[in-house]
Protein backbone atom coordinates (compact mmCIF):
# COMPACT_ATOMS: atom_id res chain seq x y z
CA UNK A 1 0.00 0.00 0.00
CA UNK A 2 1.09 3.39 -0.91
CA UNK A 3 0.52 6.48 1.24
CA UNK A 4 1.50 9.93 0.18
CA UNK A 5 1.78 13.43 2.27
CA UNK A 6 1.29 16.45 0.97
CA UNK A 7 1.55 20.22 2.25
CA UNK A 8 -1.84 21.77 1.07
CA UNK A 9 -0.29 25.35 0.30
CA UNK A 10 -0.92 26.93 -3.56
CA UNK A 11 2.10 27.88 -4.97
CA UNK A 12 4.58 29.08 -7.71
CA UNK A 13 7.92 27.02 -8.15
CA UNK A 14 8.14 23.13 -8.26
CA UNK A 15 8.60 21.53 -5.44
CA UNK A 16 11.07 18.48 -4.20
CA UNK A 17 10.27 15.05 -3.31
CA UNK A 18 11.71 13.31 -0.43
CA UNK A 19 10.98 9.72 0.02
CA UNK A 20 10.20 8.21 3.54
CA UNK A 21 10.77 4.91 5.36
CA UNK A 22 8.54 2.04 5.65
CA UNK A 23 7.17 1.05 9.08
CA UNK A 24 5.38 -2.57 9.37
CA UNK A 25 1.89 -2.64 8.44
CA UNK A 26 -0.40 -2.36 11.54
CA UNK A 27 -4.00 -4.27 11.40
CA UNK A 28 -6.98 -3.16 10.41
CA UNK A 29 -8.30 -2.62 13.99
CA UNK A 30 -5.36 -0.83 14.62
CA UNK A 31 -5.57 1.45 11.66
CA UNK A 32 -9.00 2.32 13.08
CA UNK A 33 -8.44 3.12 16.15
CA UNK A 34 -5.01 4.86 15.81
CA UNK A 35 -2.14 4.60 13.63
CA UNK A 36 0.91 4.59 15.14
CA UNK A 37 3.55 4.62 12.01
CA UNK A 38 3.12 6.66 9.05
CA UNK A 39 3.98 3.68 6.05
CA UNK A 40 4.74 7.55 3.66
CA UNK A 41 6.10 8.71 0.91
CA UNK A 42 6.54 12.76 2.07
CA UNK A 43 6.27 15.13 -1.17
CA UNK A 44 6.28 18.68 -0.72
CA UNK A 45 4.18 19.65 -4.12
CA UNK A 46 4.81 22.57 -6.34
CA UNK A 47 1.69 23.14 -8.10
CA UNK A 48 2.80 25.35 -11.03
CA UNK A 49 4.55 22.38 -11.66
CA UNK A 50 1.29 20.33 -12.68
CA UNK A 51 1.54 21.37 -16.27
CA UNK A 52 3.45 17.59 -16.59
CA UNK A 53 1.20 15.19 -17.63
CA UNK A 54 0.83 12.56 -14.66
CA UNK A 55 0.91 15.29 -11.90
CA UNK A 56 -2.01 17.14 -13.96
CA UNK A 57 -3.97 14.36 -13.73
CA UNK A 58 -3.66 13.72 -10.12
CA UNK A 59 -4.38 17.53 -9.48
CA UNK A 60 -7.77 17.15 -11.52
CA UNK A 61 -8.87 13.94 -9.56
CA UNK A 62 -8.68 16.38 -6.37
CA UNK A 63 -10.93 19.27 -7.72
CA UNK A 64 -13.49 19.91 -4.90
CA UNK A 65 -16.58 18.05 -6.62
CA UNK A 66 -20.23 20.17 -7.23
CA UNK A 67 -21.65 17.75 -3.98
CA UNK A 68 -19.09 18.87 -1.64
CA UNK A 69 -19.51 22.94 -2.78
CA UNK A 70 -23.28 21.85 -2.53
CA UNK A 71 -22.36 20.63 0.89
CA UNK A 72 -20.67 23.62 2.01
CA UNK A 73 -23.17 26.37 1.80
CA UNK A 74 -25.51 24.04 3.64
CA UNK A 75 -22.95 24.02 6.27
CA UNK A 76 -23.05 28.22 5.98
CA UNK A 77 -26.28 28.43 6.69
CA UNK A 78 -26.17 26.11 9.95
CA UNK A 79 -22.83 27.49 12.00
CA UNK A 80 -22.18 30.10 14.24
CA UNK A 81 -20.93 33.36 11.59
CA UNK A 82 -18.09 34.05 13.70
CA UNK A 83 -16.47 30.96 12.85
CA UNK A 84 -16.59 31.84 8.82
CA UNK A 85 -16.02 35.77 9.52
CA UNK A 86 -12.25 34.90 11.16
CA UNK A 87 -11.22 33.02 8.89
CA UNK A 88 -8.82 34.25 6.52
CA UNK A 89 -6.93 34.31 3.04
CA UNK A 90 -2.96 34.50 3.36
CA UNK A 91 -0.87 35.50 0.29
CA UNK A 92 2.55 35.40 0.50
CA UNK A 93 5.49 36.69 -1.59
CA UNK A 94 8.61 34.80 -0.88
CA UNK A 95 12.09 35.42 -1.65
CA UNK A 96 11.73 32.10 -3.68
CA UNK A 97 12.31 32.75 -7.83
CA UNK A 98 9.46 32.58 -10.29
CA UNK A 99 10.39 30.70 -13.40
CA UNK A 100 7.90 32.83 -14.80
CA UNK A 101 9.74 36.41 -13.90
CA UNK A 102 9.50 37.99 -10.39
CA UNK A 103 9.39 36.77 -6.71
CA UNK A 104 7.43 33.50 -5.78
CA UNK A 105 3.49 33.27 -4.50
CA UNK A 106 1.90 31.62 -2.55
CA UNK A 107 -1.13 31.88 -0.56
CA UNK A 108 -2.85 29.46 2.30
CA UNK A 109 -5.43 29.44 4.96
CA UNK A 110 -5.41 31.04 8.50
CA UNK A 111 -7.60 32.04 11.38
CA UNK A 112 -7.67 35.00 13.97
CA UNK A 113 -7.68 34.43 17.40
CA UNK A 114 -7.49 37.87 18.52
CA UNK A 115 -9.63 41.01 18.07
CA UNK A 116 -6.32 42.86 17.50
CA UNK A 117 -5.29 40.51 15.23
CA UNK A 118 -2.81 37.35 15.77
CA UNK A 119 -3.26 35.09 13.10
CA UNK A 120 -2.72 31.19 13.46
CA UNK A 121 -1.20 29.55 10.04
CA UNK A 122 1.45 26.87 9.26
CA UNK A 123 5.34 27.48 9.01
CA UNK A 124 5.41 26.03 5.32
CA UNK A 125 2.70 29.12 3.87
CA UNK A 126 5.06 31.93 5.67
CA UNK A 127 8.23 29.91 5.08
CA UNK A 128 11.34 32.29 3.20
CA UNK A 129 8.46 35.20 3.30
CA UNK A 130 9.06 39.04 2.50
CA UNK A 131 5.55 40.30 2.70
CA UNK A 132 2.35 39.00 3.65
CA UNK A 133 -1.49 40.31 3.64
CA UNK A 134 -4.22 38.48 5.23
CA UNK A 135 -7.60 39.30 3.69
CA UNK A 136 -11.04 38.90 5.71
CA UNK A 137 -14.27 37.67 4.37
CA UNK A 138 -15.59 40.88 4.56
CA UNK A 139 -12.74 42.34 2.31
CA UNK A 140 -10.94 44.18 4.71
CA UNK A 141 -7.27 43.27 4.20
CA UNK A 142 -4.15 43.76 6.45
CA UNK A 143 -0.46 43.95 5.67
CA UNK A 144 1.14 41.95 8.40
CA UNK A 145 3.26 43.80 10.88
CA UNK A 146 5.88 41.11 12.25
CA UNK A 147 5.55 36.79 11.83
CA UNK A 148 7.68 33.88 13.34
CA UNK A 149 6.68 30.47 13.38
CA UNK A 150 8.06 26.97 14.37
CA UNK A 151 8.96 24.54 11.35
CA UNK A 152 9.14 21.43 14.44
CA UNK A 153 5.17 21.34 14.51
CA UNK A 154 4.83 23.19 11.21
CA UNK A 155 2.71 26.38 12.55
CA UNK A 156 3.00 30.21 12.45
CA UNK A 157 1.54 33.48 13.50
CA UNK A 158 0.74 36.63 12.04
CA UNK A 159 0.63 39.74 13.85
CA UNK A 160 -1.69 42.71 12.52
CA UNK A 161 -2.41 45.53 13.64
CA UNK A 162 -6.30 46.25 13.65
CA UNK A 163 -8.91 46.36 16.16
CA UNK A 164 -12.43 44.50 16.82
CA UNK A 165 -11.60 41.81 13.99
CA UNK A 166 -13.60 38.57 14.50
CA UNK A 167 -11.87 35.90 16.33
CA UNK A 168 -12.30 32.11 17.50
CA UNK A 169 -11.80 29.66 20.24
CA UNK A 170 -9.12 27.44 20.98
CA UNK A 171 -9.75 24.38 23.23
CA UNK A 172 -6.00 23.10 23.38
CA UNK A 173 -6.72 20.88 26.40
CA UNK A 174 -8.96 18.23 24.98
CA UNK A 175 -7.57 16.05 21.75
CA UNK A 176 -10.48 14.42 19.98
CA UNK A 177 -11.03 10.89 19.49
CA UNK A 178 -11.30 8.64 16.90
CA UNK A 179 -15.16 8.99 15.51
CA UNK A 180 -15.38 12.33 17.08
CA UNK A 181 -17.40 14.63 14.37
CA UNK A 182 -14.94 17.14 12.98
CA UNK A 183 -15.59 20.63 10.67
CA UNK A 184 -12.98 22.22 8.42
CA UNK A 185 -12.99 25.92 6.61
CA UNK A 186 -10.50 26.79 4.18
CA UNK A 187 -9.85 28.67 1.02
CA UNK A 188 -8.49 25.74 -1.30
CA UNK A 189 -8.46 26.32 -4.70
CA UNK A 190 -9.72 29.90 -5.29
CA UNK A 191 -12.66 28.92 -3.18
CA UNK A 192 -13.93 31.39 -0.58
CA UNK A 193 -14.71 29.27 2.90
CA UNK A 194 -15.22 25.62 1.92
CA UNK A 195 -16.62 23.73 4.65
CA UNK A 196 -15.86 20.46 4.61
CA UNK A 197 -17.66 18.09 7.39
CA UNK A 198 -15.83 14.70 8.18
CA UNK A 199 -14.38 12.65 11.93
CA UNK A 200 -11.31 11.73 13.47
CA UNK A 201 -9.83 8.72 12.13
CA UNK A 202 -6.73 8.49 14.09
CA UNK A 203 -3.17 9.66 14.71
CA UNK A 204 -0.33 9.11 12.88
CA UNK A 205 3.24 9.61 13.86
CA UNK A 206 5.04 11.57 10.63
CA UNK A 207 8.86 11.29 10.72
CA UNK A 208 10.62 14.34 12.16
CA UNK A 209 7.71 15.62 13.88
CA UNK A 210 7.90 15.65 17.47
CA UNK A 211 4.03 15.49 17.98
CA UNK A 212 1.32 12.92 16.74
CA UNK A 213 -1.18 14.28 13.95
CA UNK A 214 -4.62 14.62 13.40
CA UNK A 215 -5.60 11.74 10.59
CA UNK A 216 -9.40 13.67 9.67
CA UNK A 217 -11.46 11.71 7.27
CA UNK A 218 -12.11 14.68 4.90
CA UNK A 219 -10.96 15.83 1.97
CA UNK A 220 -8.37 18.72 2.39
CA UNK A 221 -7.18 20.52 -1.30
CA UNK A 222 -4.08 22.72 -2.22
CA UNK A 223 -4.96 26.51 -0.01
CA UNK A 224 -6.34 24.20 2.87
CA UNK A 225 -2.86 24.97 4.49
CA UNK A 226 -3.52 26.77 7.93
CA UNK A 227 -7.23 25.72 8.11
CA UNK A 228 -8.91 25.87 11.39
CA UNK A 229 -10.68 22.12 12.46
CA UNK A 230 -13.39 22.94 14.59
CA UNK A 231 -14.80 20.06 17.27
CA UNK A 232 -18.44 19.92 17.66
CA UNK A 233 -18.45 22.91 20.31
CA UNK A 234 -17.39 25.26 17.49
CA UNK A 235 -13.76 25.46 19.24
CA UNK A 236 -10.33 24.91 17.21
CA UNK A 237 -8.65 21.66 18.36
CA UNK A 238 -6.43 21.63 15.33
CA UNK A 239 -4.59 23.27 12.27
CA UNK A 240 -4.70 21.71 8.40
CA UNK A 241 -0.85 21.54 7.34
CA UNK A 242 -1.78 18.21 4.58
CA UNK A 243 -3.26 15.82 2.97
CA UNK A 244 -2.50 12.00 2.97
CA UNK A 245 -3.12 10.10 -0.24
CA UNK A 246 -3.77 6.09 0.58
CA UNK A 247 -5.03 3.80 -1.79
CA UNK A 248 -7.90 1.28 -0.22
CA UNK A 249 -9.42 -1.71 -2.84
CA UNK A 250 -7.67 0.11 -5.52
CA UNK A 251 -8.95 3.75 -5.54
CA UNK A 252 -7.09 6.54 -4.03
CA UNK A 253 -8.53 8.08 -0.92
CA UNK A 254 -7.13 11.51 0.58
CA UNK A 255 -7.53 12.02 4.31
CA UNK A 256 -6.68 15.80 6.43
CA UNK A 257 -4.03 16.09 8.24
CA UNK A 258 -3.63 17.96 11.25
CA UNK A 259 -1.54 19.69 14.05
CA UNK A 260 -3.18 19.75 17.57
CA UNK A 261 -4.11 23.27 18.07
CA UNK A 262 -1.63 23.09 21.30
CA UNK A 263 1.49 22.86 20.02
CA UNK A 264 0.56 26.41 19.01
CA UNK A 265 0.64 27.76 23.15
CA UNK A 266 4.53 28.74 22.81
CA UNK A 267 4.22 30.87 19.96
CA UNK A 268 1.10 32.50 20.75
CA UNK A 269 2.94 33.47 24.24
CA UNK A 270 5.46 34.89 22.30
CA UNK A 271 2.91 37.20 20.82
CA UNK A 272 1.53 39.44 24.43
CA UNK A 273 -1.03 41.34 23.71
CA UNK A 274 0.60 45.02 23.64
């Protein structure tokens, strides 16, 4: 069996591939309930690089499909607004070379947790950034004042400055468990705020991460990077950074992945409020 991890981010520039090492197969119980080993192949994707034949394929099978985008305003209409209204586009110009002319793009997913603005993102959508703007749903857009993040657990944070911005919950002290019903919003894909409903499958250890990840059975696209997973309390327990790609009775499945809202504590206490 194959697995494949990707980091959900859109951007310019290929990216590299780095294989992984094979762990023995655990059972199907075990798979359930929690996996322990990650069997992966890790692949950081480029996505201006899917002009090749075989990776333009595989980017086409992911295209969010009309019943999900059907499923997503349904979604809208049920949840709290405050939830949608924080989170937020991220566009990013990096340092990194365009083959096309000019600096590299990039944009990604992220959510306020602040009023005055402190935005929660990964470390791979800021990575080798010189400028970044983080644009509400309601239009209003911010240049970001100052950024650091930590590439161990893969997360970031964005300070703005700004005043009464809408912000959401974090419940860092409770990890959910396998079945638990789960809720993702992101901006994959040029989408505005897909929702995307789905439930814990497990945990899975990824090499080089010191922290066990979220294993979401939902489907997470390229921009997904930085999404907020809300529990069934409306409360952040977790931040998108990828997608695994596993292939069960020959057809590919894609399953979130996910970094326990937690590991986010030490950088948001590096961030007072002033």
């Amino acid at each position: 069996m194959t697995e494949e991890l990707n980091w959900e981010e859109e951007q310019a520039g290929a990216g590299d591939e780095f294989p992984g090492e094979e762990t023995p197969a655990l059972s199907e119980d075990g798979k359930r309930r929690a996996w322990l080993r990650l069997v992966a192949l890790i692949t950081v994707i480029g996505f201006a690089a899917m002009v090749a034949g075989p990776v333009w394929h595989a980017f086409q099978a992911r295209l969010p499909s009309a019943e999900l985008i059907q499923g997503s305003q349904q979604w809208k209409e049920q949840i709290d607004r405050e939830l949608l209204a924080a989170v937020v586009r991220i566009q990013v110009i990096s340092g990194e070379w365009d083959p096309a002319g000019g600096s590299g793009q990039k944009s990604g997913t992220g959510f306020n947790v602040r009023r005055d603005g402190l935005i929660i993102t990964n470390h791979h959508v800021i990575e080798g950034a010189r400028s970044i703007t983080v644009t509400f749903p309601d239009g209003r857009r911010y240049r970001a004042k100052s950024w650091n993040g930590d590439p161990d657990y893969d997360l970031a944070v964005i300070r703005l400055v700004a005043d009464g911005l809408p912000a959401v919950t974090l419940n860092p002290e409770a990890l959910p468990a396998p079945g638990d019903a789960l809720l993702v919003i992101g901006n994959p894909m040029g989408l505005n705020q897909l929702v995307v409903a789905g439930a814990l499958e497990g945990y899975v250890w990824v090499r080089e991460m010191p922290a066990a990840w979220l294993c979401i059975d939902a489907p997470v696209f390229p921009g997904n990077s930085g999404s907020p997973v809300f529990d069934a309390q409306g409360q952040v327990v977790a931040v998108v950074c990828g997608s695994l790609r596993r292939e069960e009775k020959g057809e590919e499945k894609y399953y979130g992945l996910a970094v326990p809202v937690r590991e986010v504590l030490g950088l948001l206490e590096e961030n007072p409020r002033p």
